[in-house]
N, C-alpha and C. Protein backbone atom coordinates (compact mmCIF):
# COMPACT_ATOMS: atom_id res chain seq x y z
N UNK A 1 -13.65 -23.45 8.88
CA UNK A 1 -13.64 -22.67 7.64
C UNK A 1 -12.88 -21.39 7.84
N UNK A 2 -12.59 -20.79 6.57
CA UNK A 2 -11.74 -19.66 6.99
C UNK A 2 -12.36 -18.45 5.68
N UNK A 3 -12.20 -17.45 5.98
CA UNK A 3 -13.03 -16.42 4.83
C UNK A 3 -11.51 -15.86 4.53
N UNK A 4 -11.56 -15.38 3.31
CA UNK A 4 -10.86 -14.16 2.84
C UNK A 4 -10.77 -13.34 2.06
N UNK A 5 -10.57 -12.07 2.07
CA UNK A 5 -10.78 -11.21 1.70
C UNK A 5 -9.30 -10.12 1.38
N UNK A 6 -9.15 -10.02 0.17
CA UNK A 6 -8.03 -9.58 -0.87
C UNK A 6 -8.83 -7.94 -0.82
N UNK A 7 -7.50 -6.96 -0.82
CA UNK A 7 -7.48 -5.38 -1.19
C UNK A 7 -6.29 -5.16 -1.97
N UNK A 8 -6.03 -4.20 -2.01
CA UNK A 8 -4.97 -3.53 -2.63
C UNK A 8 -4.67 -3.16 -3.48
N UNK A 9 -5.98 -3.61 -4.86
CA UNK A 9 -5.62 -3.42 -6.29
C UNK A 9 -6.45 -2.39 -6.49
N UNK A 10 -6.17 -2.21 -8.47
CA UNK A 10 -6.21 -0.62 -8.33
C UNK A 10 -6.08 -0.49 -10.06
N UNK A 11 -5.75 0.96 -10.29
CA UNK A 11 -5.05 1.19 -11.49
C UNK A 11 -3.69 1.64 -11.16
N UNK A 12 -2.96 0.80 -12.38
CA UNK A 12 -1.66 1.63 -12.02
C UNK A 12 -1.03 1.69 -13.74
N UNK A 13 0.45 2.56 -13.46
CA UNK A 13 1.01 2.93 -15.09
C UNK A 13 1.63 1.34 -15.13
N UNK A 14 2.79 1.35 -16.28
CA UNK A 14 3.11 0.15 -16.48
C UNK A 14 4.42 0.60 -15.80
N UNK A 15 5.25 -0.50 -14.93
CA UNK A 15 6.51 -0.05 -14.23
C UNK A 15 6.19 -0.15 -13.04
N UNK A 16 4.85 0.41 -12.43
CA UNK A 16 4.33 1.01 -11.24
C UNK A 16 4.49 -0.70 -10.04
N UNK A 17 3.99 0.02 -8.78
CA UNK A 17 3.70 -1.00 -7.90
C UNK A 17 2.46 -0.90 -7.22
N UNK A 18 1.79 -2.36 -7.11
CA UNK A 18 1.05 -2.36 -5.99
C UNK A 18 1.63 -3.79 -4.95
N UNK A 19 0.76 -3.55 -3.54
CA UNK A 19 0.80 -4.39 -2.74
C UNK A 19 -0.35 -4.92 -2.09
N UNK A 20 -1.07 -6.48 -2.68
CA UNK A 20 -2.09 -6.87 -2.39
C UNK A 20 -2.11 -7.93 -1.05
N UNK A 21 -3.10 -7.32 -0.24
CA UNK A 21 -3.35 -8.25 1.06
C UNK A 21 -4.98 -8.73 0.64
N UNK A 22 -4.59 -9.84 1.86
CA UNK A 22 -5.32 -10.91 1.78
C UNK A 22 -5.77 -11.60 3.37
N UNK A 23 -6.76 -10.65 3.83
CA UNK A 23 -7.10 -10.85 5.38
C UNK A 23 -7.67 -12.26 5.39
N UNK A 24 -7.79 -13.02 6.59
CA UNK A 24 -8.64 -14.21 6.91
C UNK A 24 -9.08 -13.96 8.32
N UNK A 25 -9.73 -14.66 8.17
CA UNK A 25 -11.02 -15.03 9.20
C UNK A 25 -11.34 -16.13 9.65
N UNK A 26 -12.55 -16.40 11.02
CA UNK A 26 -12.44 -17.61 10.89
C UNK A 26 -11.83 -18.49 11.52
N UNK A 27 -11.01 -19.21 11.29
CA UNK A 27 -9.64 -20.06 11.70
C UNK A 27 -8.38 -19.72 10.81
N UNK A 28 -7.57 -19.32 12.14
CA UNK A 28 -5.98 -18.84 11.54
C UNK A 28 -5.57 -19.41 10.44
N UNK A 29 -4.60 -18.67 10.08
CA UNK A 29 -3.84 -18.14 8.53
C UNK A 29 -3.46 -19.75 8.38
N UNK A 30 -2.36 -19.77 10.05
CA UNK A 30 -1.14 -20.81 10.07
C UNK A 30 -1.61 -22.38 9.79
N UNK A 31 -3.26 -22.17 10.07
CA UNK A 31 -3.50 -23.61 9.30
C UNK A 31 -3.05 -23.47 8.11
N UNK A 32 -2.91 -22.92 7.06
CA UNK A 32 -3.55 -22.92 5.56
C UNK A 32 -2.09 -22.88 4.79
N UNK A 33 -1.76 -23.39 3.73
CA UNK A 33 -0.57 -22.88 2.69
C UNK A 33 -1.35 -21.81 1.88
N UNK A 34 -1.36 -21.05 1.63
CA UNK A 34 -1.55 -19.61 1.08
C UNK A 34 -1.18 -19.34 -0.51
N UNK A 35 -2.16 -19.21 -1.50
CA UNK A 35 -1.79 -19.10 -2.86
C UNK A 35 -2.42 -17.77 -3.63
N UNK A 36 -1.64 -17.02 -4.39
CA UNK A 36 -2.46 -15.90 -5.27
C UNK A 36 -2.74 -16.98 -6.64
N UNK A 37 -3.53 -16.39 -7.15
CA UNK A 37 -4.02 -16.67 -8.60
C UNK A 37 -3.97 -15.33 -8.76
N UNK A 38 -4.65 -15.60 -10.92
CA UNK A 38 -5.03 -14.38 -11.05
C UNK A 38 -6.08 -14.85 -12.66
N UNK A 39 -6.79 -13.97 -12.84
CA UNK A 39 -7.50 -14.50 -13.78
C UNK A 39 -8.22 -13.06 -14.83
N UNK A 40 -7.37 -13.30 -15.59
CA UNK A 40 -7.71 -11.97 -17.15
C UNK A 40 -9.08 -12.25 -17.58
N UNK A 41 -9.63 -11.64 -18.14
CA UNK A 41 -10.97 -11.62 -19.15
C UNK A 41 -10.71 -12.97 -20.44
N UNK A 42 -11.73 -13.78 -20.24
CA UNK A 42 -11.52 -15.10 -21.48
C UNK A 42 -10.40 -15.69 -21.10
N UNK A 43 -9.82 -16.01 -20.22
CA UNK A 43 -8.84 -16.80 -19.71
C UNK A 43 -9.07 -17.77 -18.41
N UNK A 44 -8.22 -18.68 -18.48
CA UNK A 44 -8.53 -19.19 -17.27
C UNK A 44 -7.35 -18.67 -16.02
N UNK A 45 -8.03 -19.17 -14.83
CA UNK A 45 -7.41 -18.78 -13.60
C UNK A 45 -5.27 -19.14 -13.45
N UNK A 46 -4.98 -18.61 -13.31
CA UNK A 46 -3.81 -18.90 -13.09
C UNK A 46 -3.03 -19.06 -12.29
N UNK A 47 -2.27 -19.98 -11.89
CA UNK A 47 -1.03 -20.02 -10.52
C UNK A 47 -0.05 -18.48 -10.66
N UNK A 48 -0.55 -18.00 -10.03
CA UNK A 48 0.78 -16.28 -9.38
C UNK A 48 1.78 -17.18 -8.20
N UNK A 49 1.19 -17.26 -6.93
CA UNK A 49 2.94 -17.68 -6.08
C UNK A 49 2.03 -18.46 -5.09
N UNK A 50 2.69 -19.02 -4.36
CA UNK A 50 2.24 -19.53 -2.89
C UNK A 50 3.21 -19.53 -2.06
N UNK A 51 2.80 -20.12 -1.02
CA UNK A 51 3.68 -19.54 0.24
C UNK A 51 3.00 -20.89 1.12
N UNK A 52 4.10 -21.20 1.40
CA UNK A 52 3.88 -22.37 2.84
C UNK A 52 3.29 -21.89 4.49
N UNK A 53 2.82 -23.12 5.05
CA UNK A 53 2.51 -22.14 6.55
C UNK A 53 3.22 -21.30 7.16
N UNK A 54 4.38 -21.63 7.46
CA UNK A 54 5.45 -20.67 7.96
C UNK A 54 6.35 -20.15 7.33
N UNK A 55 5.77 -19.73 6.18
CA UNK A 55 6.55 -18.91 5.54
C UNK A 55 7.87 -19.05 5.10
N UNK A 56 8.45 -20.41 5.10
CA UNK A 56 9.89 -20.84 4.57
C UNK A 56 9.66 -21.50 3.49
N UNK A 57 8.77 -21.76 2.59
CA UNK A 57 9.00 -22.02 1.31
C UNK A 57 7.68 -21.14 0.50
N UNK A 58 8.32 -21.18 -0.75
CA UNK A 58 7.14 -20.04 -1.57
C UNK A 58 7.89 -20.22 -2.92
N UNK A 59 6.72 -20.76 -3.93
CA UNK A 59 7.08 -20.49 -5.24
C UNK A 59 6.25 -19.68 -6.17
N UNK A 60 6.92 -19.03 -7.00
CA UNK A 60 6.22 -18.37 -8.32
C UNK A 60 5.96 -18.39 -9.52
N UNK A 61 5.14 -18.13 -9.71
CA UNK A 61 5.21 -18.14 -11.48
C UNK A 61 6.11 -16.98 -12.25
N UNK A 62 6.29 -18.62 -13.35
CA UNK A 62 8.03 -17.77 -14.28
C UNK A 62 7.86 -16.72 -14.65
N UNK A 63 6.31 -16.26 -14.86
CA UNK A 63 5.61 -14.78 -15.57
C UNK A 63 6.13 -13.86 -14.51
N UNK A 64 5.97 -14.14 -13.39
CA UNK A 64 6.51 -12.80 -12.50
C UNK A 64 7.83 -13.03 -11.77
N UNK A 65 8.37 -13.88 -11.77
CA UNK A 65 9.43 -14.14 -11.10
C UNK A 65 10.43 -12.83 -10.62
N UNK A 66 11.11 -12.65 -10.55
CA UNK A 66 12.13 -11.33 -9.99
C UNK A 66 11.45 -9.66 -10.01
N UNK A 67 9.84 -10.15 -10.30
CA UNK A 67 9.37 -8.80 -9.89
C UNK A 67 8.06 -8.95 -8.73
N UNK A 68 7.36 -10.17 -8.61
CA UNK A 68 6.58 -10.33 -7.34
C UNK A 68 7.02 -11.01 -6.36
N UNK A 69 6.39 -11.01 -5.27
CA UNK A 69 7.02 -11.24 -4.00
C UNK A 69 6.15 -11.93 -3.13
N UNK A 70 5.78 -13.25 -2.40
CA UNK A 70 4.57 -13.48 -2.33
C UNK A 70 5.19 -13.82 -0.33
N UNK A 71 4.78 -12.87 0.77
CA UNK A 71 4.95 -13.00 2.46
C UNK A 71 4.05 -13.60 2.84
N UNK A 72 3.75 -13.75 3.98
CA UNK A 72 2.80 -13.91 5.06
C UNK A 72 3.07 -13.16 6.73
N UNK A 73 2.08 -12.84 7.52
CA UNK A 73 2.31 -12.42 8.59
C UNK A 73 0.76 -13.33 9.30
N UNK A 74 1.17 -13.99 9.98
CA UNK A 74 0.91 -14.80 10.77
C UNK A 74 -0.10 -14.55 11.99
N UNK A 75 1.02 -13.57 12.64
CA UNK A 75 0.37 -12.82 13.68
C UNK A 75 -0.68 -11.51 13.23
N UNK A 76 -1.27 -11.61 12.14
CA UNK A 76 -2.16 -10.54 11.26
C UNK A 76 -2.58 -11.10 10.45
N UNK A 77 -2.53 -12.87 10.69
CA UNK A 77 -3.79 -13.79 9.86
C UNK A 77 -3.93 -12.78 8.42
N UNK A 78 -2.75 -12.59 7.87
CA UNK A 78 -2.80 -11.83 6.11
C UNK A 78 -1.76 -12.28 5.51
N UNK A 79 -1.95 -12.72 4.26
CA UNK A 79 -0.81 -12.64 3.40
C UNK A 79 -1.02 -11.23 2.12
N UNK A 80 0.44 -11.63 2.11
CA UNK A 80 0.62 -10.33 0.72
C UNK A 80 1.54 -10.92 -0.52
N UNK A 81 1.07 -10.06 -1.54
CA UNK A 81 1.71 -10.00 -2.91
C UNK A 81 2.10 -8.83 -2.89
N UNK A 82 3.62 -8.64 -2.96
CA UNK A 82 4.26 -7.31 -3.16
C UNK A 82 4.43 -7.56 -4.97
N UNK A 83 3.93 -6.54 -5.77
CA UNK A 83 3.71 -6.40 -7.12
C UNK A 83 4.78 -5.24 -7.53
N UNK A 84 6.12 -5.56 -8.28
CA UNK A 84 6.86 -4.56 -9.09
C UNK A 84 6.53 -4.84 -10.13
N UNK A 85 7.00 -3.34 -11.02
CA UNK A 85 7.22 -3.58 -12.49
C UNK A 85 6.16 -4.09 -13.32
N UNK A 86 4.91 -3.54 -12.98
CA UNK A 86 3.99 -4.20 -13.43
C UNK A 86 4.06 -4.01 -14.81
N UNK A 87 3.23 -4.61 -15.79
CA UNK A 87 3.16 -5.12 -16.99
C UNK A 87 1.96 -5.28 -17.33
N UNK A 88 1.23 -4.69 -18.49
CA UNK A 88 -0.16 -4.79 -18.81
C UNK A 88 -0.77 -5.99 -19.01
N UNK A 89 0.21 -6.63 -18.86
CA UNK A 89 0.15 -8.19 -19.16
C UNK A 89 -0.47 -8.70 -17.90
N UNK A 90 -0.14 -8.13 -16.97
CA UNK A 90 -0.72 -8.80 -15.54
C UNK A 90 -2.13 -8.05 -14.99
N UNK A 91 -2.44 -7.41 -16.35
CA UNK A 91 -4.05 -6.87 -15.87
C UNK A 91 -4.95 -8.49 -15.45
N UNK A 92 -5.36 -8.53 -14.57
CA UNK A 92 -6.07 -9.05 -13.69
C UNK A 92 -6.92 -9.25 -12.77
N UNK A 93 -8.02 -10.07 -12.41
CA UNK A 93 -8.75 -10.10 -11.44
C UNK A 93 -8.04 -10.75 -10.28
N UNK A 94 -6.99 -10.81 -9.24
CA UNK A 94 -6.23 -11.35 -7.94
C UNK A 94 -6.91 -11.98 -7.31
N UNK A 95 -7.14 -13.28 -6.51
CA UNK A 95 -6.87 -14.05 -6.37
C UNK A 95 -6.67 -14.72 -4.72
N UNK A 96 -6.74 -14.95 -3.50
CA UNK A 96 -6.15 -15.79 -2.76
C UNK A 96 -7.04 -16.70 -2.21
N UNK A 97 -6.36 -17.69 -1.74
CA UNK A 97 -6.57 -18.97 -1.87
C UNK A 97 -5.85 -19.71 -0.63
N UNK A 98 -6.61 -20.49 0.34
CA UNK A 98 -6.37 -21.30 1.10
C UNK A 98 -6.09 -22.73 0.99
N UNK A 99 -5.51 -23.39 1.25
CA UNK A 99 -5.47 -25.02 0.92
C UNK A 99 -4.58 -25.88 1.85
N UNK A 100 -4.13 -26.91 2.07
CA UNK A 100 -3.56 -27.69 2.33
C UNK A 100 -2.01 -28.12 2.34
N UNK A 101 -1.60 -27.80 0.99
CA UNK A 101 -0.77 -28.52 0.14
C UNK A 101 -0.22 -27.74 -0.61
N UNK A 102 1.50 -27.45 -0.59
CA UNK A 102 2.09 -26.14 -1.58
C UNK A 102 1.76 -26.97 -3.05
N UNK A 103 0.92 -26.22 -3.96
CA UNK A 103 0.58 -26.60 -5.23
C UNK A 103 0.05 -25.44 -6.00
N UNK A 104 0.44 -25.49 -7.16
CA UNK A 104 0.20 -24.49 -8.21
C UNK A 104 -1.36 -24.41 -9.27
N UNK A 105 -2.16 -25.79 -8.63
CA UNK A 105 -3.47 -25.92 -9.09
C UNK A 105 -4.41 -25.09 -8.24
N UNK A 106 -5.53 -24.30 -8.99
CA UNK A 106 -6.36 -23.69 -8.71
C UNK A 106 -7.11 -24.88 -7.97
N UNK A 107 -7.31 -26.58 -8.43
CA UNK A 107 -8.46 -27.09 -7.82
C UNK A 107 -7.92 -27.94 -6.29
N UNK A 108 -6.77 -27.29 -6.36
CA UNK A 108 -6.11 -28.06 -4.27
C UNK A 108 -6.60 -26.89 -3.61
N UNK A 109 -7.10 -25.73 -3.62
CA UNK A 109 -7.27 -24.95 -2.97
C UNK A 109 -8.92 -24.82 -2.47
N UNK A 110 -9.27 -25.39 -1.30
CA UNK A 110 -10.68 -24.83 -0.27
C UNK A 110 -11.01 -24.05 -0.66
N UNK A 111 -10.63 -22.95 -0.21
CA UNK A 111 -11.01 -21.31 0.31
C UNK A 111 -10.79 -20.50 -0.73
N UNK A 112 -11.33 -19.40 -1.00
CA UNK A 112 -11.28 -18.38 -1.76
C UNK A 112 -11.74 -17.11 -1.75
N UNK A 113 -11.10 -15.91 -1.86
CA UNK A 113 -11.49 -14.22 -1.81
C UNK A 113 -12.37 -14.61 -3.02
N UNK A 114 -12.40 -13.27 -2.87
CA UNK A 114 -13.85 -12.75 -4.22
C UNK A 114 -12.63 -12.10 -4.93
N UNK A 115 -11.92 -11.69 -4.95
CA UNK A 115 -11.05 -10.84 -5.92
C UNK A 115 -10.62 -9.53 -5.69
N UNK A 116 -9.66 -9.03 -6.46
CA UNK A 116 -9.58 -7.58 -6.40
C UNK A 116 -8.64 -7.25 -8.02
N UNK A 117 -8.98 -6.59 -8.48
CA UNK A 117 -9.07 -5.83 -9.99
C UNK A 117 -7.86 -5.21 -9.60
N UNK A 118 -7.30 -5.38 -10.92
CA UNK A 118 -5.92 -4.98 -11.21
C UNK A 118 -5.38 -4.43 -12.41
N UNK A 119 -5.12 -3.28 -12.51
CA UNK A 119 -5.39 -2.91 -13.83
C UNK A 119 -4.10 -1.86 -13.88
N UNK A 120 -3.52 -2.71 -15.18
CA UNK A 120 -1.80 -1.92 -15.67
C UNK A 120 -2.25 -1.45 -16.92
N UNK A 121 -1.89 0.16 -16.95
CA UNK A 121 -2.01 0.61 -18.12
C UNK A 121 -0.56 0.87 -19.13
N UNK A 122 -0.58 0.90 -20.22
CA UNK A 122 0.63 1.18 -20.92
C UNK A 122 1.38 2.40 -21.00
């Protein structure tokens, strides 16, 4: 099993940046393909990006495309979401997610943080 645990969020203006990590525990990162979600109030959970074990493939959602950024560091069992240009639109509860398999479904994914609050103001 592997635990994890997401920081980094916050309030921010609209434009602004944050950068959310996502520690694990447990058994290493490099087992796992690595996914953010994110999930608004009355909505359901959503695919944000994933990232393969070694870090050579990673896709995103079209909502953030050319402004999030989704790494991994390996040797620090963490991944990150580098967040530009935020958008009130991406007010959110964040998200990461362990699994198997690069996929954009919330239900291929094991493992899961508790969250971290994200909040873009206008």
């Amino acid at each position: 099993q592997v635990q994890l645990v997401e920081s980094g969020g916050g309030l921010v203006q609209a434009g602004g940046s944050l950068r959310l990590s996502c520690a694990a525990s447990g058994r290493t990162l490099i087992n796992y393909v690595m996914g953010w979600f994110r999930q608004a109030p009355g909505k359901e959970r959503e695919f944000v990006a994933v990232i393969s074990r070694y870090g050579l493939n990673s896709n995103l959602a079209d909502s953030v495309k050319g402004r999030f950024t989704i790494s991994r560091d390996n040797s620090k069992n963490t991944v990150y979401l580098q967040m530009n240009s935020l958008k009130p639109e991406d007010t959110a509860v964040y998200y990461c997610a362990a699994g198997n398999t690069v996929h954009t479904a919330p239900r291929n994914y094991d493992y899961w943080g508790q969250g971290t609050q994200v909040t873009v103001s206008s």
